[in-house]
Protein backbone atom coordinates (compact mmCIF):
# COMPACT_ATOMS: atom_id res chain seq x y z
CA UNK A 1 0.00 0.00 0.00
CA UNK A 2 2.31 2.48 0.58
CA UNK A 3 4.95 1.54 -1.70
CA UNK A 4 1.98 2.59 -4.32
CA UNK A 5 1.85 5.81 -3.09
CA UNK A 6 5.26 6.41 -2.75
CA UNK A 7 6.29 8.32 -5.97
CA UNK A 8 9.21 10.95 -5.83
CA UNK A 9 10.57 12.99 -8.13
CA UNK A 10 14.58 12.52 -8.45
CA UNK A 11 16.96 13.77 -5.71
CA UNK A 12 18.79 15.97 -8.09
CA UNK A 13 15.59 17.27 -9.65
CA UNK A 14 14.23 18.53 -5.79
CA UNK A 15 17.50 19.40 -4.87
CA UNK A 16 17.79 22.06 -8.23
CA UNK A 17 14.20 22.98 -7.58
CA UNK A 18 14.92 24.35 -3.57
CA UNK A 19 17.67 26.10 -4.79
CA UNK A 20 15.54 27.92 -7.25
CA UNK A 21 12.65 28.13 -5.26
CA UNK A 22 14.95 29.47 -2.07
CA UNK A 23 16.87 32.00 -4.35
CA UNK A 24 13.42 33.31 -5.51
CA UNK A 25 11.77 33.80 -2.57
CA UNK A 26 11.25 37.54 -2.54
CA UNK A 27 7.91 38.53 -1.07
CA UNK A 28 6.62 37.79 2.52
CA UNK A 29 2.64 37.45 1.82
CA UNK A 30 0.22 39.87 3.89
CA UNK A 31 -2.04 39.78 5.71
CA UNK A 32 -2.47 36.05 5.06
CA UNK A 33 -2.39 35.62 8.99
CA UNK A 34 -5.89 37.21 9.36
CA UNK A 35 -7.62 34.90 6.67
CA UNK A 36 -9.58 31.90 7.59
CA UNK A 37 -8.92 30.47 3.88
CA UNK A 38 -5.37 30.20 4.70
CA UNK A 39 -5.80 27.72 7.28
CA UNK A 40 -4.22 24.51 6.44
CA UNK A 41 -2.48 25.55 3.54
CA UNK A 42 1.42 25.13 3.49
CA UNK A 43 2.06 26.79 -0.05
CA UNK A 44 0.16 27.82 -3.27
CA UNK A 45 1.14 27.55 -6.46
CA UNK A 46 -0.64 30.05 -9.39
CA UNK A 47 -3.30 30.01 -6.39
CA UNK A 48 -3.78 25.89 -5.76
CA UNK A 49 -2.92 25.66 -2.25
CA UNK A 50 -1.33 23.07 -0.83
CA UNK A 51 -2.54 21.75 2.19
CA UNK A 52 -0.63 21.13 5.54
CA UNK A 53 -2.69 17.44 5.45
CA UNK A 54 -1.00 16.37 2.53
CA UNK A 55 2.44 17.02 3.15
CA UNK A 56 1.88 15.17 6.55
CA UNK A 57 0.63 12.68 4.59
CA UNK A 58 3.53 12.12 2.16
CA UNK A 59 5.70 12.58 5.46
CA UNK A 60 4.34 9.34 7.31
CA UNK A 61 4.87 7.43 4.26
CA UNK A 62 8.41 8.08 3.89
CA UNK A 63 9.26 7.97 7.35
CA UNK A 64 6.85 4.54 8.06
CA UNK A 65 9.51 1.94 7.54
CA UNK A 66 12.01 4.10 10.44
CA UNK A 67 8.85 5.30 12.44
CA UNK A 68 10.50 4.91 16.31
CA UNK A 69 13.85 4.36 15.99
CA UNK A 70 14.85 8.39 16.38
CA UNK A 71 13.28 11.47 17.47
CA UNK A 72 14.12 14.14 14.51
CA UNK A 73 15.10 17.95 15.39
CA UNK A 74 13.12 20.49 14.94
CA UNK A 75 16.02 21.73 11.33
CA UNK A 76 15.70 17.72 10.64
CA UNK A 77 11.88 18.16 10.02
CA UNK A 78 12.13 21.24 8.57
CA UNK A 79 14.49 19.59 5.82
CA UNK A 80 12.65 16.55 5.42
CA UNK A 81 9.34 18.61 4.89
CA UNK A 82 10.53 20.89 2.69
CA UNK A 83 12.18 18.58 0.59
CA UNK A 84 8.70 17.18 0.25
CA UNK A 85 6.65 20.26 -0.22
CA UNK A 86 9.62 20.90 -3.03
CA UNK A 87 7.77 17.17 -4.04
CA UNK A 88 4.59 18.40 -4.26
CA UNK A 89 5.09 21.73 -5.74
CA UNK A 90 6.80 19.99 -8.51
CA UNK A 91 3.63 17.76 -9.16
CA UNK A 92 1.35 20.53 -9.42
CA UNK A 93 3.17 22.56 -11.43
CA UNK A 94 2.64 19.43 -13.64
CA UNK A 95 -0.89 19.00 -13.02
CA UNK A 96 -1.19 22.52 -13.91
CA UNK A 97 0.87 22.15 -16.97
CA UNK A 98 -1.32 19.22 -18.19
CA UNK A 99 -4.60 21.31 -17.94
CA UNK A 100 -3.36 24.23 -19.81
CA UNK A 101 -2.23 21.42 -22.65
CA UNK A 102 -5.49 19.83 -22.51
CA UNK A 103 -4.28 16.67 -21.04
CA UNK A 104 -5.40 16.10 -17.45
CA UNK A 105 -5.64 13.50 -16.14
CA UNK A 106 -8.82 12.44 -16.17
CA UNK A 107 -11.48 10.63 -13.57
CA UNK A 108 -11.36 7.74 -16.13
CA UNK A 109 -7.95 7.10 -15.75
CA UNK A 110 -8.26 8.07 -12.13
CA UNK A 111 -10.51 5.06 -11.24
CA UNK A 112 -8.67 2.77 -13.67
CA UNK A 113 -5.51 3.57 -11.86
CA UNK A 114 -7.55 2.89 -8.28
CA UNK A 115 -8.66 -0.23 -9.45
CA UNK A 116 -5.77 -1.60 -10.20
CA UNK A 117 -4.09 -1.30 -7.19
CA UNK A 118 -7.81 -2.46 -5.23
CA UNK A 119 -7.41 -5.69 -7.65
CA UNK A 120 -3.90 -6.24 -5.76
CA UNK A 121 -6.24 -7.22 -1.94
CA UNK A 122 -9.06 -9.39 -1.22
CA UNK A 123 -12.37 -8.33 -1.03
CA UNK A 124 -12.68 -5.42 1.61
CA UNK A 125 -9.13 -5.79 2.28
CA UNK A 126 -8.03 -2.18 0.76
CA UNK A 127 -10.41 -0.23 3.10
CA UNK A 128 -9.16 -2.24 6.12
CA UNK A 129 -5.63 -1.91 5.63
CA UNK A 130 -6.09 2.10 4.95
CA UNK A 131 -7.59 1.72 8.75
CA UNK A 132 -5.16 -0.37 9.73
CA UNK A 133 -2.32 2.33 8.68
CA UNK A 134 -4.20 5.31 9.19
CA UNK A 135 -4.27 6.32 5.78
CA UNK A 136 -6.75 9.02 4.49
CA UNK A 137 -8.16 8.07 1.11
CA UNK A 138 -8.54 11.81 0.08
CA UNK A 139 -5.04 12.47 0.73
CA UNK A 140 -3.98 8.56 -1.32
CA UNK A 141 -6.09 9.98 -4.00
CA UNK A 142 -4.68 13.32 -4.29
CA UNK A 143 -0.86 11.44 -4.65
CA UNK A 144 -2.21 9.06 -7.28
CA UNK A 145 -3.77 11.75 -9.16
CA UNK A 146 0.03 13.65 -8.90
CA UNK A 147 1.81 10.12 -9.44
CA UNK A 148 -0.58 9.89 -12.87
CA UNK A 149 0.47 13.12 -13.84
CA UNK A 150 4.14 12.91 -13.79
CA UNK A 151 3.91 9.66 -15.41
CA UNK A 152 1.27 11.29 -18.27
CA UNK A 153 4.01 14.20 -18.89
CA UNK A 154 7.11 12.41 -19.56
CA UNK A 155 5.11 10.10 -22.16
CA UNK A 156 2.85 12.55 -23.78
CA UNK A 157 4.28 16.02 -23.35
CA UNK A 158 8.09 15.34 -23.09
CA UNK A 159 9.00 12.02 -24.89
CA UNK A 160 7.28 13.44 -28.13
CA UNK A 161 9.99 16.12 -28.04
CA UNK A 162 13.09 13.78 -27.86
CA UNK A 163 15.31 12.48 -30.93
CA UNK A 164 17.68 10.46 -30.86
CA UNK A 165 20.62 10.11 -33.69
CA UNK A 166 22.17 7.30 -34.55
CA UNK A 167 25.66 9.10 -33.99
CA UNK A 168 24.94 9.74 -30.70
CA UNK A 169 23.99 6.05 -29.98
CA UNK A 170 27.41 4.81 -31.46
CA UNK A 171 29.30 7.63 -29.57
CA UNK A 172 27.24 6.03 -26.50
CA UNK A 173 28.23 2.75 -26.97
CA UNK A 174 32.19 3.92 -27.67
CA UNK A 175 32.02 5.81 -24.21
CA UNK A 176 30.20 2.95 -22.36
CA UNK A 177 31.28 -0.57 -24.13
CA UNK A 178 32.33 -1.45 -20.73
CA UNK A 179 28.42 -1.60 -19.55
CA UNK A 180 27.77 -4.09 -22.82
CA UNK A 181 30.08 -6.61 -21.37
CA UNK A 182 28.68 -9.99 -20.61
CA UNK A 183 30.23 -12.56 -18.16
CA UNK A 184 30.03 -16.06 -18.86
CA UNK A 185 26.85 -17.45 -17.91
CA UNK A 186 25.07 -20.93 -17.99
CA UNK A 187 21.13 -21.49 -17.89
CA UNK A 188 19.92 -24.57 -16.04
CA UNK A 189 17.38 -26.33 -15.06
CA UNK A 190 16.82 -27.35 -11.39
CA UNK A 191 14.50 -30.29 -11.28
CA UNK A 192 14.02 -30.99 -7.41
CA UNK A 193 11.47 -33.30 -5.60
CA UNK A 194 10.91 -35.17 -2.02
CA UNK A 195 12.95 -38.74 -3.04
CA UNK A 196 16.11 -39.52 -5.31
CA UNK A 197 14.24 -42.11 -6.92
CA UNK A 198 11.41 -39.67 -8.36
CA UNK A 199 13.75 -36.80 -9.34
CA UNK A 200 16.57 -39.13 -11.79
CA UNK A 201 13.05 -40.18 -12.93
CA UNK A 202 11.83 -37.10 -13.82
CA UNK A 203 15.09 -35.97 -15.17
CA UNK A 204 15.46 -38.97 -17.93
CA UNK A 205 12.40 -38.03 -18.81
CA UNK A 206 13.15 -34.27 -19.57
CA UNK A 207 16.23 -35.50 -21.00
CA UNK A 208 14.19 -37.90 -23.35
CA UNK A 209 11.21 -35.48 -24.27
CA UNK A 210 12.40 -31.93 -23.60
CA UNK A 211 9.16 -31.00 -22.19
CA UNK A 212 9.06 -29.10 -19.25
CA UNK A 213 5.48 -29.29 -18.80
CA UNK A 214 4.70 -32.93 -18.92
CA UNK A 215 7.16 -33.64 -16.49
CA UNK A 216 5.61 -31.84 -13.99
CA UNK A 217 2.22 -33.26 -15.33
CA UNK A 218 3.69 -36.33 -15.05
CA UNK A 219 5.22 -36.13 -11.39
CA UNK A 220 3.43 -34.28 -9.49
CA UNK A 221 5.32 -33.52 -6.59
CA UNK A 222 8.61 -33.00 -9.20
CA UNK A 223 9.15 -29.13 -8.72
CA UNK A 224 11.02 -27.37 -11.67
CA UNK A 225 12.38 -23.74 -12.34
CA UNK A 226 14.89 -22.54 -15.42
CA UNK A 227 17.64 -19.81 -13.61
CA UNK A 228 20.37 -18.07 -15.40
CA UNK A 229 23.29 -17.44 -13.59
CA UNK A 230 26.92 -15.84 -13.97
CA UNK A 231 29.47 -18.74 -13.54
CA UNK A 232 31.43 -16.56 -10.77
CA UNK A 233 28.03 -16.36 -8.86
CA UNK A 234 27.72 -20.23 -8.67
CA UNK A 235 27.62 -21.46 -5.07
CA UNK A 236 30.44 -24.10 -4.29
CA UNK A 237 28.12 -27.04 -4.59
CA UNK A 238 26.51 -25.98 -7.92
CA UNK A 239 29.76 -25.37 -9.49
CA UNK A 240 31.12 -28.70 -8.34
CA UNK A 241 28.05 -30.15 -9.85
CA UNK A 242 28.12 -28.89 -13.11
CA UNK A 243 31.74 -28.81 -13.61
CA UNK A 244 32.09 -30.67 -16.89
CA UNK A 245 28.88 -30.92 -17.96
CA UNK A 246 27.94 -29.94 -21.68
CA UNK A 247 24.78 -28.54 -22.48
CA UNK A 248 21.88 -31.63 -22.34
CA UNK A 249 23.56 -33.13 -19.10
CA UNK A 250 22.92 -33.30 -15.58
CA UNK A 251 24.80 -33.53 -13.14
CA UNK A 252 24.52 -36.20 -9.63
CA UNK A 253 21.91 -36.16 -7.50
CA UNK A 254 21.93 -33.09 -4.42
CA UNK A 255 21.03 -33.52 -1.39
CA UNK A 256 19.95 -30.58 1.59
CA UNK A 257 17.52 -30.81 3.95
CA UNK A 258 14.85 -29.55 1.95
CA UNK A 259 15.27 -32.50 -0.34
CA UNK A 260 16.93 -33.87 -3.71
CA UNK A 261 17.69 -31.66 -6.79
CA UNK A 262 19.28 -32.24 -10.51
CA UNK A 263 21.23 -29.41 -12.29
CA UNK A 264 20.61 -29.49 -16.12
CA UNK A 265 22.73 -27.43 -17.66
CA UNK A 266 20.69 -26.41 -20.86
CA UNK A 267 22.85 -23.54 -22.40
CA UNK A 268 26.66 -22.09 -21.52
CA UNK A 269 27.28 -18.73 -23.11
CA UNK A 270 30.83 -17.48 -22.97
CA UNK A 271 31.96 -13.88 -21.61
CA UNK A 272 30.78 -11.51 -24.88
CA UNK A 273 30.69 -7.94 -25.43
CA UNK A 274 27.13 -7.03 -27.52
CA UNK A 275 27.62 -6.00 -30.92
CA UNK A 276 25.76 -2.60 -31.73
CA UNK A 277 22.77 -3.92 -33.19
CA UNK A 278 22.44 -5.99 -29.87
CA UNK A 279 23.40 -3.33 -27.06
CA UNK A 280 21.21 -0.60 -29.25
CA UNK A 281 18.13 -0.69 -27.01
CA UNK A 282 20.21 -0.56 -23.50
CA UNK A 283 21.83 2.62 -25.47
CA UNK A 284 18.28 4.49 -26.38
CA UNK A 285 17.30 3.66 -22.84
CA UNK A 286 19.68 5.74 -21.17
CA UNK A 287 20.02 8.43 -23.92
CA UNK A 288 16.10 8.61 -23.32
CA UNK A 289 16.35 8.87 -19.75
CA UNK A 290 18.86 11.51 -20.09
CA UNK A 291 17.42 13.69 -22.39
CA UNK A 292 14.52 12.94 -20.74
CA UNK A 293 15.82 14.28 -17.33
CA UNK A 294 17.40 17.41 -19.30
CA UNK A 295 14.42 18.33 -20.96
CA UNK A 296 12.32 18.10 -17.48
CA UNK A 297 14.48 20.70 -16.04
CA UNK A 298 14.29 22.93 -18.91
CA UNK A 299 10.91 22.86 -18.31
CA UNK A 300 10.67 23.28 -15.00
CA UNK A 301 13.26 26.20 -14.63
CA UNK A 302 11.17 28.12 -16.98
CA UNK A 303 7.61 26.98 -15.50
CA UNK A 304 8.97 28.47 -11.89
CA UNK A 305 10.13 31.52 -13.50
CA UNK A 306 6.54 31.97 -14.96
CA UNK A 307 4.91 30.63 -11.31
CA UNK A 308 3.51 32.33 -8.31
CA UNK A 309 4.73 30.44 -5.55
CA UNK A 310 4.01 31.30 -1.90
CA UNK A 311 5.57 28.84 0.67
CA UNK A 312 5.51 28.98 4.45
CA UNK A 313 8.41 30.31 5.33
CA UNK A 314 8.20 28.21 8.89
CA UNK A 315 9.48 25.17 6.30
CA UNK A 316 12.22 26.77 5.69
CA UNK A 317 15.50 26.14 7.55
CA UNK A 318 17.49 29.24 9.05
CA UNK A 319 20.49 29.31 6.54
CA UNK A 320 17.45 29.33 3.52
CA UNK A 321 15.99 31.99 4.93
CA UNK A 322 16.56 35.39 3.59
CA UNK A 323 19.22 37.27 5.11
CA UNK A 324 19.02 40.61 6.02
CA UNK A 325 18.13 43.84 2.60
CA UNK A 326 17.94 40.68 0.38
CA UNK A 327 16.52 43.07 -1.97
CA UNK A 328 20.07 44.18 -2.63
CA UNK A 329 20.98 40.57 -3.53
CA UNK A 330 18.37 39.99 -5.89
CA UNK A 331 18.06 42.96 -8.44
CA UNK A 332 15.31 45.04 -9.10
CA UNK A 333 12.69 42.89 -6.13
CA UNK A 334 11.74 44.35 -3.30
CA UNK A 335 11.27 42.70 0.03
CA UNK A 336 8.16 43.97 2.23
CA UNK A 337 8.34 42.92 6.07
CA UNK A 338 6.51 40.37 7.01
CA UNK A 339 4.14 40.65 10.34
CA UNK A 340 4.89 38.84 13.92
CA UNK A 341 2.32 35.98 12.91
CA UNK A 342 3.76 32.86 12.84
CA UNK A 343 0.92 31.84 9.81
CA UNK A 344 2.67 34.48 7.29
CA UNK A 345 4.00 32.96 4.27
CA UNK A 346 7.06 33.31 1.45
CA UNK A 347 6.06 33.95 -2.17
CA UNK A 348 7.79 33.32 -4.88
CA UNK A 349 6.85 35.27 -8.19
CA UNK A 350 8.29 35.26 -11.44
């Protein structure tokens, strides 16, 4: 359950976005103290607010699997949440990005989405394990709906933009040949079963037919599963047993105490390096995700540039804070003081 929910954006892509968000934090919000609407809210981006709900929300996820072991500082919490809001503010900027390009997501693909993860419990299981870990649905919906999103912009809105050349694949491969490399590496079969007698059985049959699936029709309590493994990975017994064995023979009965087991070594591929043609779609995968990842903060610098951003400036540790006539660091923006209420907020306008 909360694996599902927990989708983050990059470390180096929140880590760019504070440092933009913190260098263009220029106005201190009025009178925001005095208004009732303001309750709850943590930030607002272009006027969505944020709410102080959902950032606790994405904070108990994260911090679930550690939950007891430490007590955080007060500039550890600060950190962690606003490395999170950074999270969030990043998502809607998306959400809002999707809208304006007339791609939403929509409540279709909303309940599709819930479904599938519903489809993953029993019956009435999903409602009583969102008890059981005092998870709000509103606030699980709300980070699907963002999770959607981000996954919606990278294949509609960003991947349409990317080419890749050929040169740049070979120049790729050139840089990285190293990463095409392939150890020597033997598929078996492991045939394994309660009695020695039943599994060289079953194994002269396999050897006969070649058919996986009427052995275990025929021997029912004869379990079988296919593994390819890197010879230098072999434990000591399994590379005692197959030592010398060509492809189509077994080796001895094994015995543990779980029972007996057969090694038939089916295939033995020597240490190779791909050739081109072969190692071309490991190469477009990580020129994609590259280009992909460039072309996201591209975006992103010059969405924030265009955004009005106000943040709570409580989230903010005391060496991101602005320091004293930060007007005279950033040129041309003026600074107005912000009141004595601890509800006042940061804005950030481009």
């Amino acid at each position: 359950m909360r694996r599902k929910c927990q989708q983050r954006p990059h470390n180096q892509r929140v880590n760019m976005f504070r440092k933009i968000l913190i260098c263009l934090l220029l106005v201190t919000l009025l009178g925001c103290a005095n208004d009732s609407d303001d309750i709850g809210i943590v930030a607002r981006v272009n006027g969505e607010p944020i709410l102080l709900s959902q950032l606790e929300f994405q904070h108990d996820l994260f911090q679930a699997d550690g939950a007891g072991t430490y007590v955080p500082s007060v500039e550890k919490l600060k950190s962690e949440y606003g490395d999170i809001l950074s999270d969030l503010i990043v998502q809607e900027l998306v959400v809002q990005e999707l809208v304006r390009q007339d791609q939403a997501v929509t409540k279709q693909e909303m309940l599709k989405a819930e479904e599938a993860v519903r489809a993953d419990y029993p019956e009435g299981a999903f409602e009583q394990v969102l008890v059981e870990e005092y998870i709000d649905l509103k606030s699980w919906r709300k980070q699907l709906k963002y999770h959607l999103a981000m996954k919606k912009f990278y294949h509609q809105v960003l991947r349409p933009q990317i080419k890749i050349d050929y040169k740049e694949a070979e120049k790729y491969y050139r840089d990285h040949i190293s990463d095409f490399y392939l150890p020597e590496s033997m598929r078996i079969l492991v045939v394994r079963g309660p009695s020695r007698e039943l599994v060289e059985k079953a194994v002269g049959k396999f050897l006969a037919e070649q058919d996986r699936v009427n052995l275990v029709t025929a021997f029912g309590e004869v379990e079988t599963r296919e593994v390819i493994v890197r010879e230098g990975r072999l434990s000591a017994a399994w590379r005692n047993a197959v030592t010398g064995l060509e492809p189509g023979q077994s080796s001895d009965v094994l015995t543990d105490r779980f029972g007996f087991e057969v090694l038939v070594l089916l295939e033995r591929s020597l240490a190779k390096v791909l050739e081109p043609a072969q190692a071309y779609p490991l190469v477009e995968e990580a020129l994609l995700e590259k280009k992909l990842h460039d072309a996201f903060e591209v975006w992103l610098a010059e969405s924030i540039s265009f955004a009005k951003i106000s943040v709570s400036e409580r989230l903010l540790s005391d060496d991101e804070k602005p320091e004293e006539e930060p007007a005279e660091i950033i040129t041309g923006v003026e600074l107005e003081e912000s009141g004595p209420d601890e509800n006042s907020q940061n804005s950030t306008e481009g």
